[in-house]
PDBML (XML) file of the C-alpha atoms, coordinates in Angstrom:
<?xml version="1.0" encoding="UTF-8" ?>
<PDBx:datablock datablockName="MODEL"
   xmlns:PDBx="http://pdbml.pdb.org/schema/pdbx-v50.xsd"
   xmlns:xsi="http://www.w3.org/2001/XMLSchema-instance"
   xsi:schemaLocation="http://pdbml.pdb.org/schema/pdbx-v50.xsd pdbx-v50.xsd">
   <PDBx:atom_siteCategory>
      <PDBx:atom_site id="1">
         <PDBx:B_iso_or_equiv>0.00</PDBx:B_iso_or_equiv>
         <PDBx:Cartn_x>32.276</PDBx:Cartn_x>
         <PDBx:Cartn_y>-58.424</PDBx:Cartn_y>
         <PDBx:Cartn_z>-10.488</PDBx:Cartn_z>
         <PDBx:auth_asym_id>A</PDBx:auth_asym_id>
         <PDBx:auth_atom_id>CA</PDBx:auth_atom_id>
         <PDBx:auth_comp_id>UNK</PDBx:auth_comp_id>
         <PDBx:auth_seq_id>1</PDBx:auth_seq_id>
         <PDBx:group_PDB>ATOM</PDBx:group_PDB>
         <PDBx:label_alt_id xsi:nil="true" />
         <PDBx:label_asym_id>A</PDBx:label_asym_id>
         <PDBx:label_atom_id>CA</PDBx:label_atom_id>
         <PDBx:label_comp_id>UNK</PDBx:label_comp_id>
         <PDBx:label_entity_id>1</PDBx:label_entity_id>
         <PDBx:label_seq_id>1</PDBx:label_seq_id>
         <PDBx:occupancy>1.00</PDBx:occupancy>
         <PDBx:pdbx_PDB_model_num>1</PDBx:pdbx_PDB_model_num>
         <PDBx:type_symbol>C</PDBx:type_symbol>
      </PDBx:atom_site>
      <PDBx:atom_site id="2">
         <PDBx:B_iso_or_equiv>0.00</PDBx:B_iso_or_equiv>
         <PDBx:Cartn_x>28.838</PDBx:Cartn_x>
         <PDBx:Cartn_y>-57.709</PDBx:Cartn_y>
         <PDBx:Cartn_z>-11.859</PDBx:Cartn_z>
         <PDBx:auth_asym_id>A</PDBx:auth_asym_id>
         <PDBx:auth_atom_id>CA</PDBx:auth_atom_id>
         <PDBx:auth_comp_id>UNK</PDBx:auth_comp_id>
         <PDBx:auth_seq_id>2</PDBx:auth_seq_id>
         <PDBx:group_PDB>ATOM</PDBx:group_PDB>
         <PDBx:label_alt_id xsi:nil="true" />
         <PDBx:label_asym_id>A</PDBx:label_asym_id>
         <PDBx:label_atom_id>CA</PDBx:label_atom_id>
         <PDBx:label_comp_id>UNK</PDBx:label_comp_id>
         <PDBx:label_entity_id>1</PDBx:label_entity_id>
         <PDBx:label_seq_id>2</PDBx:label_seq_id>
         <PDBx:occupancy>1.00</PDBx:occupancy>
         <PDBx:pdbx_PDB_model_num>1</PDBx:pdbx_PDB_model_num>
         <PDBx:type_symbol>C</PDBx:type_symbol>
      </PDBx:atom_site>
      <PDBx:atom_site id="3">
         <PDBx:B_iso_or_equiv>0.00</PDBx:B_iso_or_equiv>
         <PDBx:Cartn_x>25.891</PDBx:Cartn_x>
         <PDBx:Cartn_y>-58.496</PDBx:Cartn_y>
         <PDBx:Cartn_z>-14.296</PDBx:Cartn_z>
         <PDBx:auth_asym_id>A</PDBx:auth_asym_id>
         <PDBx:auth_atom_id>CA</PDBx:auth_atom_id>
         <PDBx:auth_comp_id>UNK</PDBx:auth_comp_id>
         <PDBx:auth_seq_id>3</PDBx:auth_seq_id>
         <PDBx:group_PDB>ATOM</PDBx:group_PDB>
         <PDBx:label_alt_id xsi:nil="true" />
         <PDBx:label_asym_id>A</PDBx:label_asym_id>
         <PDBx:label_atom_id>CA</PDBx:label_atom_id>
         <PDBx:label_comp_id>UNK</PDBx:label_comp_id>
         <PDBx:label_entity_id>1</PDBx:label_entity_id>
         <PDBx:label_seq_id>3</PDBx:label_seq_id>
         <PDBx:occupancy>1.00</PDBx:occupancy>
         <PDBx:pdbx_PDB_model_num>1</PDBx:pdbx_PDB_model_num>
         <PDBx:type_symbol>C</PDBx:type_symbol>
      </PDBx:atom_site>
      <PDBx:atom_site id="4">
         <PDBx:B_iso_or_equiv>0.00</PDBx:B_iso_or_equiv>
         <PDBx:Cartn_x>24.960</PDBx:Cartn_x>
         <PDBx:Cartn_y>-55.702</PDBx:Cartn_y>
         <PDBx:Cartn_z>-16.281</PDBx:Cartn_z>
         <PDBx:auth_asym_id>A</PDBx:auth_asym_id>
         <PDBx:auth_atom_id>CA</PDBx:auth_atom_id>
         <PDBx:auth_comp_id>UNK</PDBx:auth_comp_id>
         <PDBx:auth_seq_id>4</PDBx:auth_seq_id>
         <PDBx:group_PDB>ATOM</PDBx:group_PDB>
         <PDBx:label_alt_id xsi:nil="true" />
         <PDBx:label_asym_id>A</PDBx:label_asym_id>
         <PDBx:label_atom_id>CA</PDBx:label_atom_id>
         <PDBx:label_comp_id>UNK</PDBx:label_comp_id>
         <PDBx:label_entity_id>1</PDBx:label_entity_id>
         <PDBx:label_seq_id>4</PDBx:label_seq_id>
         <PDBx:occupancy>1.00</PDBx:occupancy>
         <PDBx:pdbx_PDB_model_num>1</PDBx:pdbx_PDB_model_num>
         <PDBx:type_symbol>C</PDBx:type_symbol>
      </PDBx:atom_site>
      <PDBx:atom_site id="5">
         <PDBx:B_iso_or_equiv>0.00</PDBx:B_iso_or_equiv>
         <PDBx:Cartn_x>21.978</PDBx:Cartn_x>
         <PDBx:Cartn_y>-54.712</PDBx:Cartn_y>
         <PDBx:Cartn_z>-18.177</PDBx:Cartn_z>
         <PDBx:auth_asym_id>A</PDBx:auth_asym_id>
         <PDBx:auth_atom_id>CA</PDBx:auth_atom_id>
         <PDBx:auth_comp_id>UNK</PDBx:auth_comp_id>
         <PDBx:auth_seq_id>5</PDBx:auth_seq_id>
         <PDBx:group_PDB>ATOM</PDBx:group_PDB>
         <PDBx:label_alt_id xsi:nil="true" />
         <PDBx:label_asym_id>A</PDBx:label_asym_id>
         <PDBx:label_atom_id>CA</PDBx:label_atom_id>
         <PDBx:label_comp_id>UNK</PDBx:label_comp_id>
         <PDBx:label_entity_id>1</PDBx:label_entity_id>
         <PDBx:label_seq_id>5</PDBx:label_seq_id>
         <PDBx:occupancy>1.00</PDBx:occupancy>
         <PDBx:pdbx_PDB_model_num>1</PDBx:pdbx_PDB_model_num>
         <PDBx:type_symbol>C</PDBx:type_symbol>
      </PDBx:atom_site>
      <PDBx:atom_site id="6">
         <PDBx:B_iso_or_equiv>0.00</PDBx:B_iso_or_equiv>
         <PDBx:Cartn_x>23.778</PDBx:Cartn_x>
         <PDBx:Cartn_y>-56.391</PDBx:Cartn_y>
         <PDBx:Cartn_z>-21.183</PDBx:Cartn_z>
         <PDBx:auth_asym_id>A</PDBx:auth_asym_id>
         <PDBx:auth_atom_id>CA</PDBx:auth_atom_id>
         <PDBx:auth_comp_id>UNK</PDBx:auth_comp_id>
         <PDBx:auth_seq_id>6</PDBx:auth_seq_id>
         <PDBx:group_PDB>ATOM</PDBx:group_PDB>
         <PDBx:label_alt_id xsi:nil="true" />
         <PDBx:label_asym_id>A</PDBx:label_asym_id>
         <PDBx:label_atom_id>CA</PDBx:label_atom_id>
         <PDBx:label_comp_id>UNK</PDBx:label_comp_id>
         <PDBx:label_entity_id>1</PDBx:label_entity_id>
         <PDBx:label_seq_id>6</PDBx:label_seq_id>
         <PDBx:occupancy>1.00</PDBx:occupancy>
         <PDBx:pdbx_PDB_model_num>1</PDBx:pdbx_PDB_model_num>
         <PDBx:type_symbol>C</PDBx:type_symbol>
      </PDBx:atom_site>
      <PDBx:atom_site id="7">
         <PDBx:B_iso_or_equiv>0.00</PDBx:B_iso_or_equiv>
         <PDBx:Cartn_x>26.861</PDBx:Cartn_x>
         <PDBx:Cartn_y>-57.987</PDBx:Cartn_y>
         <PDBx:Cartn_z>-20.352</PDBx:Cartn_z>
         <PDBx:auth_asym_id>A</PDBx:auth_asym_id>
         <PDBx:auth_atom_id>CA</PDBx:auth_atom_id>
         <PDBx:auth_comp_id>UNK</PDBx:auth_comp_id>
         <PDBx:auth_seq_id>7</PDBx:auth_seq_id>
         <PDBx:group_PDB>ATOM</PDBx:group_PDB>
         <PDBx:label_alt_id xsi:nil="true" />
         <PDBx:label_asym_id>A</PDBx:label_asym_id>
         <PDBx:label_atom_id>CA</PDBx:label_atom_id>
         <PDBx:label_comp_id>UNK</PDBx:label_comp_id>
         <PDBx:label_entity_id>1</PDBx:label_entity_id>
         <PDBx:label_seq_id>7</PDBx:label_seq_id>
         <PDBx:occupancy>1.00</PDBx:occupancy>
         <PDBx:pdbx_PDB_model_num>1</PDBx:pdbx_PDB_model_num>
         <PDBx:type_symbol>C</PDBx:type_symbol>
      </PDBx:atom_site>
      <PDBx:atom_site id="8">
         <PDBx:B_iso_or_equiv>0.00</PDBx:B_iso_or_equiv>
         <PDBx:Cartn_x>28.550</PDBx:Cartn_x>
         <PDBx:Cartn_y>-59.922</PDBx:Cartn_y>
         <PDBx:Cartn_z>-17.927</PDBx:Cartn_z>
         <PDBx:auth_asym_id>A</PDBx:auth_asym_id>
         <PDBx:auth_atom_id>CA</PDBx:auth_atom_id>
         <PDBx:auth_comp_id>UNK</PDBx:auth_comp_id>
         <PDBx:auth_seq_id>8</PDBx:auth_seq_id>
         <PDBx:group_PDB>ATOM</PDBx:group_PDB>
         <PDBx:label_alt_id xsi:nil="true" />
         <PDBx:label_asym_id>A</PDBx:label_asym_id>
         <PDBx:label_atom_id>CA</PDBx:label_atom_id>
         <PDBx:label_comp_id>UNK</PDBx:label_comp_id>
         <PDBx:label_entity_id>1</PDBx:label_entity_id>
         <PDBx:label_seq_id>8</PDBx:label_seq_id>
         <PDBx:occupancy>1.00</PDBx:occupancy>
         <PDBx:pdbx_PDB_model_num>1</PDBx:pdbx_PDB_model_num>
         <PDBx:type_symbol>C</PDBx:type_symbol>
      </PDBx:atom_site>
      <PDBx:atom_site id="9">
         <PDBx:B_iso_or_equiv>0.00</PDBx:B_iso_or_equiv>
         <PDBx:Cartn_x>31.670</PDBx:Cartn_x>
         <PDBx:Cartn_y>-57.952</PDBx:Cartn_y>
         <PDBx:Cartn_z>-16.078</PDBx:Cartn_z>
         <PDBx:auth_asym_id>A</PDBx:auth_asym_id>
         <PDBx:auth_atom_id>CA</PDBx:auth_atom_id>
         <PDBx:auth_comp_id>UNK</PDBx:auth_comp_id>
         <PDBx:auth_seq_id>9</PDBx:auth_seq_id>
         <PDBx:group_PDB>ATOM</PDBx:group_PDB>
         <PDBx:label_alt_id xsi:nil="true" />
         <PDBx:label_asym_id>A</PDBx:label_asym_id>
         <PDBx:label_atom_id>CA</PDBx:label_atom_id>
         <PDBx:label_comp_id>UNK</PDBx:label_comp_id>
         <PDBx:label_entity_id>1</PDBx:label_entity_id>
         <PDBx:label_seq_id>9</PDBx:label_seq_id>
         <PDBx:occupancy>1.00</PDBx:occupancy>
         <PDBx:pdbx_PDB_model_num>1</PDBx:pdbx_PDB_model_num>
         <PDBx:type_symbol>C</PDBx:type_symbol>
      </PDBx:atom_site>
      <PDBx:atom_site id="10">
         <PDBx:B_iso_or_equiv>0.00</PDBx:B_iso_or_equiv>
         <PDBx:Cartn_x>34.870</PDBx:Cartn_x>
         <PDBx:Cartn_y>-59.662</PDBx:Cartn_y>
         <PDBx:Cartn_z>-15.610</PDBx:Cartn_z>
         <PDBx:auth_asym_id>A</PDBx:auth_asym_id>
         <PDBx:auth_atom_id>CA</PDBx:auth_atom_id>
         <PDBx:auth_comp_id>UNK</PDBx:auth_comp_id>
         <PDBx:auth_seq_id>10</PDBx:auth_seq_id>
         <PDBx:group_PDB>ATOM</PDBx:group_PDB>
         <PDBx:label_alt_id xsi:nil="true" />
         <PDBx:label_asym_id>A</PDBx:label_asym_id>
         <PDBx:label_atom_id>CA</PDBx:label_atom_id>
         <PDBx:label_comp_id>UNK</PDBx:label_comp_id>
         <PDBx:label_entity_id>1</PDBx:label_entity_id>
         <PDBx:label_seq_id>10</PDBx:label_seq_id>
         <PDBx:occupancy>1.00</PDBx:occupancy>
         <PDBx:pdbx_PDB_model_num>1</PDBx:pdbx_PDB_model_num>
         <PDBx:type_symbol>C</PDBx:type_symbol>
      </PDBx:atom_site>
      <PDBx:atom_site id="11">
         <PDBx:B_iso_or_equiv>0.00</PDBx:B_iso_or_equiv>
         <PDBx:Cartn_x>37.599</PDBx:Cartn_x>
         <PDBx:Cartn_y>-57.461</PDBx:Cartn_y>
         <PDBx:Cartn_z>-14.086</PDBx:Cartn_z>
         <PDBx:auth_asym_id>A</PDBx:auth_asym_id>
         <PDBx:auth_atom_id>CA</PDBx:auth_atom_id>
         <PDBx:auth_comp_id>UNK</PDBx:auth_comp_id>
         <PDBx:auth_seq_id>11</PDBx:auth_seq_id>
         <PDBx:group_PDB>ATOM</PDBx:group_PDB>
         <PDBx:label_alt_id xsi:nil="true" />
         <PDBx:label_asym_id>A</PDBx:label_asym_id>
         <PDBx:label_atom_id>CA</PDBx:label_atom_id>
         <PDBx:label_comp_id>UNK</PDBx:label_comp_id>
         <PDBx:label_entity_id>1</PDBx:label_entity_id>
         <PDBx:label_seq_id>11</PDBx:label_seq_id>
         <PDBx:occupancy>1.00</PDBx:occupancy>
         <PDBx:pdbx_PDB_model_num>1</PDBx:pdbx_PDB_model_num>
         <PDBx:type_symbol>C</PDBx:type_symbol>
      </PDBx:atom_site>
      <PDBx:atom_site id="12">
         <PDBx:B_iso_or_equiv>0.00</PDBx:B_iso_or_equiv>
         <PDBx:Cartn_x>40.874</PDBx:Cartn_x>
         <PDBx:Cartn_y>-58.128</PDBx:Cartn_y>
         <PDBx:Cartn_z>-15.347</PDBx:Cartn_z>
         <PDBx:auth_asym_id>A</PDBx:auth_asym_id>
         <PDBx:auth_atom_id>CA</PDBx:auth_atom_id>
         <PDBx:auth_comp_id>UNK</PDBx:auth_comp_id>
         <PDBx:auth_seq_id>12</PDBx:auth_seq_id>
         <PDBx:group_PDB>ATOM</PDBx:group_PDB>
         <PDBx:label_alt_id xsi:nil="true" />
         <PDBx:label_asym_id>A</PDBx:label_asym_id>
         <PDBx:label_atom_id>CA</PDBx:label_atom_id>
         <PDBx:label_comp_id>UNK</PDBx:label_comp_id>
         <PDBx:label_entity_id>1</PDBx:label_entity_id>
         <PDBx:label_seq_id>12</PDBx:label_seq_id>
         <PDBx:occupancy>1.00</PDBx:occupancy>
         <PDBx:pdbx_PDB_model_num>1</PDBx:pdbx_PDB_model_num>
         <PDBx:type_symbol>C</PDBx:type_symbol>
      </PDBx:atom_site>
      <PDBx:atom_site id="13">
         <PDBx:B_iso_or_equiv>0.00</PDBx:B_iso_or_equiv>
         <PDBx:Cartn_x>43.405</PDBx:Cartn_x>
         <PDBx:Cartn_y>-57.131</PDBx:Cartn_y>
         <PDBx:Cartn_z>-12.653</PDBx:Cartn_z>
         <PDBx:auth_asym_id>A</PDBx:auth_asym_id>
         <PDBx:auth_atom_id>CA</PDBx:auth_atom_id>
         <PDBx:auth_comp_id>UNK</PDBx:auth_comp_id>
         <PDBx:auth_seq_id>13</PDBx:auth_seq_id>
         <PDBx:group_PDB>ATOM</PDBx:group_PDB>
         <PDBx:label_alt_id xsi:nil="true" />
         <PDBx:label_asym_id>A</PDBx:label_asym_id>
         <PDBx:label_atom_id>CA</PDBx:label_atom_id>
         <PDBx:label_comp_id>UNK</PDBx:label_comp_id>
         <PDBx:label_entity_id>1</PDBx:label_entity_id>
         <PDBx:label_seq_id>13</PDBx:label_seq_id>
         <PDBx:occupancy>1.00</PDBx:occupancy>
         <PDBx:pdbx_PDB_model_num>1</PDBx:pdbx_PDB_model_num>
         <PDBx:type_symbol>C</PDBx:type_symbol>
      </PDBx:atom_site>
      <PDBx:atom_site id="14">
         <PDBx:B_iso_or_equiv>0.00</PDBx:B_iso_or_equiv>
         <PDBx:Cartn_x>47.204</PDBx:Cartn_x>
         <PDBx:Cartn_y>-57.505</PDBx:Cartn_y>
         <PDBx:Cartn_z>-12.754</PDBx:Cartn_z>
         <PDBx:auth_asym_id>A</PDBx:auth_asym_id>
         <PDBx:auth_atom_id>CA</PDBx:auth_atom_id>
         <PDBx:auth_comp_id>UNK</PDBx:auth_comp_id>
         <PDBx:auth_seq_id>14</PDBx:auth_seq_id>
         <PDBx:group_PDB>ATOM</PDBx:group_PDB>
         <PDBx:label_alt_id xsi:nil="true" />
         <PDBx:label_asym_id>A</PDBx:label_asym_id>
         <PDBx:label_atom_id>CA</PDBx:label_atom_id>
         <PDBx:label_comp_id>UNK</PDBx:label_comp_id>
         <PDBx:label_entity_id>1</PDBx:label_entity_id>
         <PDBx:label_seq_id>14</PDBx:label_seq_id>
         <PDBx:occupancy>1.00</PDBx:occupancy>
         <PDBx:pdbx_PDB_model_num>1</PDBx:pdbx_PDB_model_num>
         <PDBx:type_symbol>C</PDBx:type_symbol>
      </PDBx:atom_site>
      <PDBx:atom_site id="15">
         <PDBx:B_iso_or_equiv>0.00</PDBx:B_iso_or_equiv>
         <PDBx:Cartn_x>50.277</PDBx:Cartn_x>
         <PDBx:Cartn_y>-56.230</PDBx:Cartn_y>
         <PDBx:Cartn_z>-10.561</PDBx:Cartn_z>
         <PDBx:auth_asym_id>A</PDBx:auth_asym_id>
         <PDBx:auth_atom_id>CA</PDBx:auth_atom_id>
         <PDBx:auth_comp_id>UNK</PDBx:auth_comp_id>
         <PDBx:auth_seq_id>15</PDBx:auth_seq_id>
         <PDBx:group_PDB>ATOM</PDBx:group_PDB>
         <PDBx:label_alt_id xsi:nil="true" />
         <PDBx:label_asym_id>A</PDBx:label_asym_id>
         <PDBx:label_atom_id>CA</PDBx:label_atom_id>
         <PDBx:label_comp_id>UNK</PDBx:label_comp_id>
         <PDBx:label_entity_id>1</PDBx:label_entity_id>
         <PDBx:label_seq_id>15</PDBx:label_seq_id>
         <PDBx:occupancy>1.00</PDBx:occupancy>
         <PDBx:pdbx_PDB_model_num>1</PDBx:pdbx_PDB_model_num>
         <PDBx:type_symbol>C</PDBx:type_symbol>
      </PDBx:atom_site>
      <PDBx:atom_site id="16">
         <PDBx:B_iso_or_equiv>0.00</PDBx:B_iso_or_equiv>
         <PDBx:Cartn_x>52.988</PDBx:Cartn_x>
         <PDBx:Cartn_y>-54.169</PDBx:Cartn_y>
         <PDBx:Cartn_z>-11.254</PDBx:Cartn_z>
         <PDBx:auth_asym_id>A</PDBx:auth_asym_id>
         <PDBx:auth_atom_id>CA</PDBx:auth_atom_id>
         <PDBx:auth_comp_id>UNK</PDBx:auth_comp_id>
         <PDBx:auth_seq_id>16</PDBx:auth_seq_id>
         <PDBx:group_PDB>ATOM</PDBx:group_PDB>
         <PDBx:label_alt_id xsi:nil="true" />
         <PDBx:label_asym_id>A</PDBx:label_asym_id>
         <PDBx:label_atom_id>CA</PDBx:label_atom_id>
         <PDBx:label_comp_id>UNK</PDBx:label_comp_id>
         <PDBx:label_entity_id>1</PDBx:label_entity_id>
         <PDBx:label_seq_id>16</PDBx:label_seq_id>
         <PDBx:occupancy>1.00</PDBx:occupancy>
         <PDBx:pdbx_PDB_model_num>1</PDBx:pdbx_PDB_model_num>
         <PDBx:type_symbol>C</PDBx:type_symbol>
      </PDBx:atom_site>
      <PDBx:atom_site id="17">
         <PDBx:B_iso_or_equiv>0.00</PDBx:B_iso_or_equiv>
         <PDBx:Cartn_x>56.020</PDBx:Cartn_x>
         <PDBx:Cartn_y>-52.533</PDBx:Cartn_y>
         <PDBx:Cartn_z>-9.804</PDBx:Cartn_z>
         <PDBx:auth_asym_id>A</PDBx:auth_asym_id>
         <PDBx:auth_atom_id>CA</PDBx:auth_atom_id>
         <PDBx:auth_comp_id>UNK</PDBx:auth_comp_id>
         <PDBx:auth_seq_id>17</PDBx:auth_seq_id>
         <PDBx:group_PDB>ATOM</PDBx:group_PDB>
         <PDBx:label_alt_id xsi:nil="true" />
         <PDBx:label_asym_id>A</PDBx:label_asym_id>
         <PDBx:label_atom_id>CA</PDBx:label_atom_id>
         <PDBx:label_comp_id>UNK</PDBx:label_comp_id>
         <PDBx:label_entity_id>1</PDBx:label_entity_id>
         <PDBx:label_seq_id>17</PDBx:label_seq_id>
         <PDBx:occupancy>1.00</PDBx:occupancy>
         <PDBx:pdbx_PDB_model_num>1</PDBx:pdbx_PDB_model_num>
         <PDBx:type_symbol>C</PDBx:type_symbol>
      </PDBx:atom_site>
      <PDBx:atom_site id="18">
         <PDBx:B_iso_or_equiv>0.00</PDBx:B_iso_or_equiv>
         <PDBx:Cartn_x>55.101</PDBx:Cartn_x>
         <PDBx:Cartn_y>-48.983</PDBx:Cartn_y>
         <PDBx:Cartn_z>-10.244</PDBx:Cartn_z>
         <PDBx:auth_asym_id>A</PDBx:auth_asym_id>
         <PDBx:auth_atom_id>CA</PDBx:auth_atom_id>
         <PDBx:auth_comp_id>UNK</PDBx:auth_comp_id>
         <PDBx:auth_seq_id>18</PDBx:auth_seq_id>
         <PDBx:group_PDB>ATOM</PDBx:group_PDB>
         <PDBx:label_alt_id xsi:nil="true" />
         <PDBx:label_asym_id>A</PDBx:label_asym_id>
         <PDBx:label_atom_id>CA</PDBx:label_atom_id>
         <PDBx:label_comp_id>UNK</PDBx:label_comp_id>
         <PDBx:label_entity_id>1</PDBx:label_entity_id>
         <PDBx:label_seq_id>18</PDBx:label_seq_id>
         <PDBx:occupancy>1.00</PDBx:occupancy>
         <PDBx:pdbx_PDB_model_num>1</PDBx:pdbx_PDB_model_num>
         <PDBx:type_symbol>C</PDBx:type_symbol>
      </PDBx:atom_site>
      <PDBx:atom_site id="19">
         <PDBx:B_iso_or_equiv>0.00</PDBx:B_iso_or_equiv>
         <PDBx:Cartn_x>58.731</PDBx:Cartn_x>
         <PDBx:Cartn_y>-48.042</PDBx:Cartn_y>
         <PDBx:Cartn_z>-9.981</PDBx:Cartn_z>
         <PDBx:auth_asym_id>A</PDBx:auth_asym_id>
         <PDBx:auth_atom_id>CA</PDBx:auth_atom_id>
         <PDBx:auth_comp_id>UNK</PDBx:auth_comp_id>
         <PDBx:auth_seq_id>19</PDBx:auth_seq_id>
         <PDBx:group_PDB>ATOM</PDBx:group_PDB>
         <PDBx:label_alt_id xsi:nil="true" />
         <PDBx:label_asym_id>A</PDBx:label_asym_id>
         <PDBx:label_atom_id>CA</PDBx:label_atom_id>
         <PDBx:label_comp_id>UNK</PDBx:label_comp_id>
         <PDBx:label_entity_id>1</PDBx:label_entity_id>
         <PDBx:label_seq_id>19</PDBx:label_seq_id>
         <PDBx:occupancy>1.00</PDBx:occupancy>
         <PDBx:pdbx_PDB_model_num>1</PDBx:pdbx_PDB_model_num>
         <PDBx:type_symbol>C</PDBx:type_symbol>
      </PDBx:atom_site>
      <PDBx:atom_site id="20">
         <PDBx:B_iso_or_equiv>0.00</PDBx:B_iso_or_equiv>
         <PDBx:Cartn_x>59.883</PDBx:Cartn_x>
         <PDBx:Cartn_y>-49.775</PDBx:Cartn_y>
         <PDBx:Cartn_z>-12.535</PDBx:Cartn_z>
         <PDBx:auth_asym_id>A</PDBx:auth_asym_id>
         <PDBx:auth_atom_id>CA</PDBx:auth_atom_id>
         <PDBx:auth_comp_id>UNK</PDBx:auth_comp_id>
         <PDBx:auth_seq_id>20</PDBx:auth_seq_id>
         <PDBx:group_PDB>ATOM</PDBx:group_PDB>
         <PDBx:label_alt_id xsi:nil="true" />
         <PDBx:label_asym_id>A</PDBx:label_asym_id>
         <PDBx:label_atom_id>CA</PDBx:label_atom_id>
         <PDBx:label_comp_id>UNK</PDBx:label_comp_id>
         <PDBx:label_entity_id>1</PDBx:label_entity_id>
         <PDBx:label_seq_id>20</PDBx:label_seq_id>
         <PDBx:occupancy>1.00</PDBx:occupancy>
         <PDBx:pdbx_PDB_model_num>1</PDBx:pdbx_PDB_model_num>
         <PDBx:type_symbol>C</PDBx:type_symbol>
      </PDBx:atom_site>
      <PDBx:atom_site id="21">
         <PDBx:B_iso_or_equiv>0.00</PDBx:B_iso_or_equiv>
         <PDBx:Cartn_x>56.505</PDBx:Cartn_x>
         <PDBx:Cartn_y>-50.429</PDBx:Cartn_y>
         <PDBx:Cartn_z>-15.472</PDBx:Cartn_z>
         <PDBx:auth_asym_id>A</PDBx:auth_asym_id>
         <PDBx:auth_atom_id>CA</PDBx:auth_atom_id>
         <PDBx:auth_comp_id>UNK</PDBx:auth_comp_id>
         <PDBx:auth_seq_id>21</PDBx:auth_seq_id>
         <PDBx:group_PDB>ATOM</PDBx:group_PDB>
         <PDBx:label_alt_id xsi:nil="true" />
         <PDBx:label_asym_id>A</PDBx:label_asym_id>
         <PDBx:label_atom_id>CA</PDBx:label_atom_id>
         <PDBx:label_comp_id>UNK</PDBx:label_comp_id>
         <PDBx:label_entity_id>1</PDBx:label_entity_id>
         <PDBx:label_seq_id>21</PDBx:label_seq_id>
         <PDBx:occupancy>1.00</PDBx:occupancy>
         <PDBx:pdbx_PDB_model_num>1</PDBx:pdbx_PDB_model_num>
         <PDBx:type_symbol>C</PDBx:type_symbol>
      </PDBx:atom_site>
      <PDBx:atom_site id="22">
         <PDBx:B_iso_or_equiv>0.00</PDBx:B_iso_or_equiv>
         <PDBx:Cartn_x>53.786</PDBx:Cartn_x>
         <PDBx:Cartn_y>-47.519</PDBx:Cartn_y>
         <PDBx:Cartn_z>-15.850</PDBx:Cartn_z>
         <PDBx:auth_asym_id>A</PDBx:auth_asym_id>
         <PDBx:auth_atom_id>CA</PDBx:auth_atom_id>
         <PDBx:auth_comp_id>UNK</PDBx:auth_comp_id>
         <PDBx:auth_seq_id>22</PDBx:auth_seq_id>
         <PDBx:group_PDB>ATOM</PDBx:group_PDB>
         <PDBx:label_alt_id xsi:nil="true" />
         <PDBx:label_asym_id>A</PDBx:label_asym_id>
         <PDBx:label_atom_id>CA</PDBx:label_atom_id>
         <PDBx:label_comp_id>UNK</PDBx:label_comp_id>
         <PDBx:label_entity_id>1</PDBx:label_entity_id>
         <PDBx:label_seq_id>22</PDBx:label_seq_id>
         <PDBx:occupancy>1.00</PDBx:occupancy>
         <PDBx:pdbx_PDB_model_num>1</PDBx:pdbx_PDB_model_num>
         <PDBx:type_symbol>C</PDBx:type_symbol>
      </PDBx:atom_site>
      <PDBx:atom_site id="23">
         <PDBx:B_iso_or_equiv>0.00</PDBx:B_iso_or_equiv>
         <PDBx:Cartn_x>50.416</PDBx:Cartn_x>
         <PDBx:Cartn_y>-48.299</PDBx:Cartn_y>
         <PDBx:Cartn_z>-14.814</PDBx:Cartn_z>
         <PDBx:auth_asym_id>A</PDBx:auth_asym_id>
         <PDBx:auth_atom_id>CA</PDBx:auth_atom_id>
         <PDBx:auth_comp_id>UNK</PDBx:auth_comp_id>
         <PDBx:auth_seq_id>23</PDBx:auth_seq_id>
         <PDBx:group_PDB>ATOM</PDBx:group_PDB>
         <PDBx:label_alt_id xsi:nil="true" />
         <PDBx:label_asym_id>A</PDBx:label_asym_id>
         <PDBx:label_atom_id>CA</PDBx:label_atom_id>
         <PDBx:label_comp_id>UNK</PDBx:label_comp_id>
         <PDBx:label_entity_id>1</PDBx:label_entity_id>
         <PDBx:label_seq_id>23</PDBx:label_seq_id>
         <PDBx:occupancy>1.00</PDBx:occupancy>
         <PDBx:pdbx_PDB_model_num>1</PDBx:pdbx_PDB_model_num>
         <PDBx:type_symbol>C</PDBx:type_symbol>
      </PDBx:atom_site>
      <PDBx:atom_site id="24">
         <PDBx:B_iso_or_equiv>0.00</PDBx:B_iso_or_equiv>
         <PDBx:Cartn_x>49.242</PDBx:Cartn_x>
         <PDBx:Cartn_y>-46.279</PDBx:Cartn_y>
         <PDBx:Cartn_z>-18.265</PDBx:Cartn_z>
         <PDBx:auth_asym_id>A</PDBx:auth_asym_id>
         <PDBx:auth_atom_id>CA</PDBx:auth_atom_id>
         <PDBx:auth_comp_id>UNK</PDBx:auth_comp_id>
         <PDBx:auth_seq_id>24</PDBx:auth_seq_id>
         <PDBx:group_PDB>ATOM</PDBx:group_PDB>
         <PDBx:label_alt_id xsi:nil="true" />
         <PDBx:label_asym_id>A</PDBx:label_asym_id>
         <PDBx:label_atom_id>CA</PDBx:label_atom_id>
         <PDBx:label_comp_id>UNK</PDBx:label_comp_id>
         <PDBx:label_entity_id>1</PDBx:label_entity_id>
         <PDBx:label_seq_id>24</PDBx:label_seq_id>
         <PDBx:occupancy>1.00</PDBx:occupancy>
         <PDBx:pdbx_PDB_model_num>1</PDBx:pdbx_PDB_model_num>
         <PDBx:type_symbol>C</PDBx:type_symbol>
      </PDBx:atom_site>
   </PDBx:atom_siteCategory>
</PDBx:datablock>
């Protein structure tokens, strides 16, 4: 999701039910 001044950026993303798991 972007090249930084020193770094490339990978964004981890993942799902959850937010009933049931904490996004914390």
């Amino acid at each position: 999701t972007g090249l930084g001044d020193s770094a490339v950026v990978l964004n981890g993303r993942v799902w959850i039910d937010p009933a049931e798991t904490g996004a914390g």
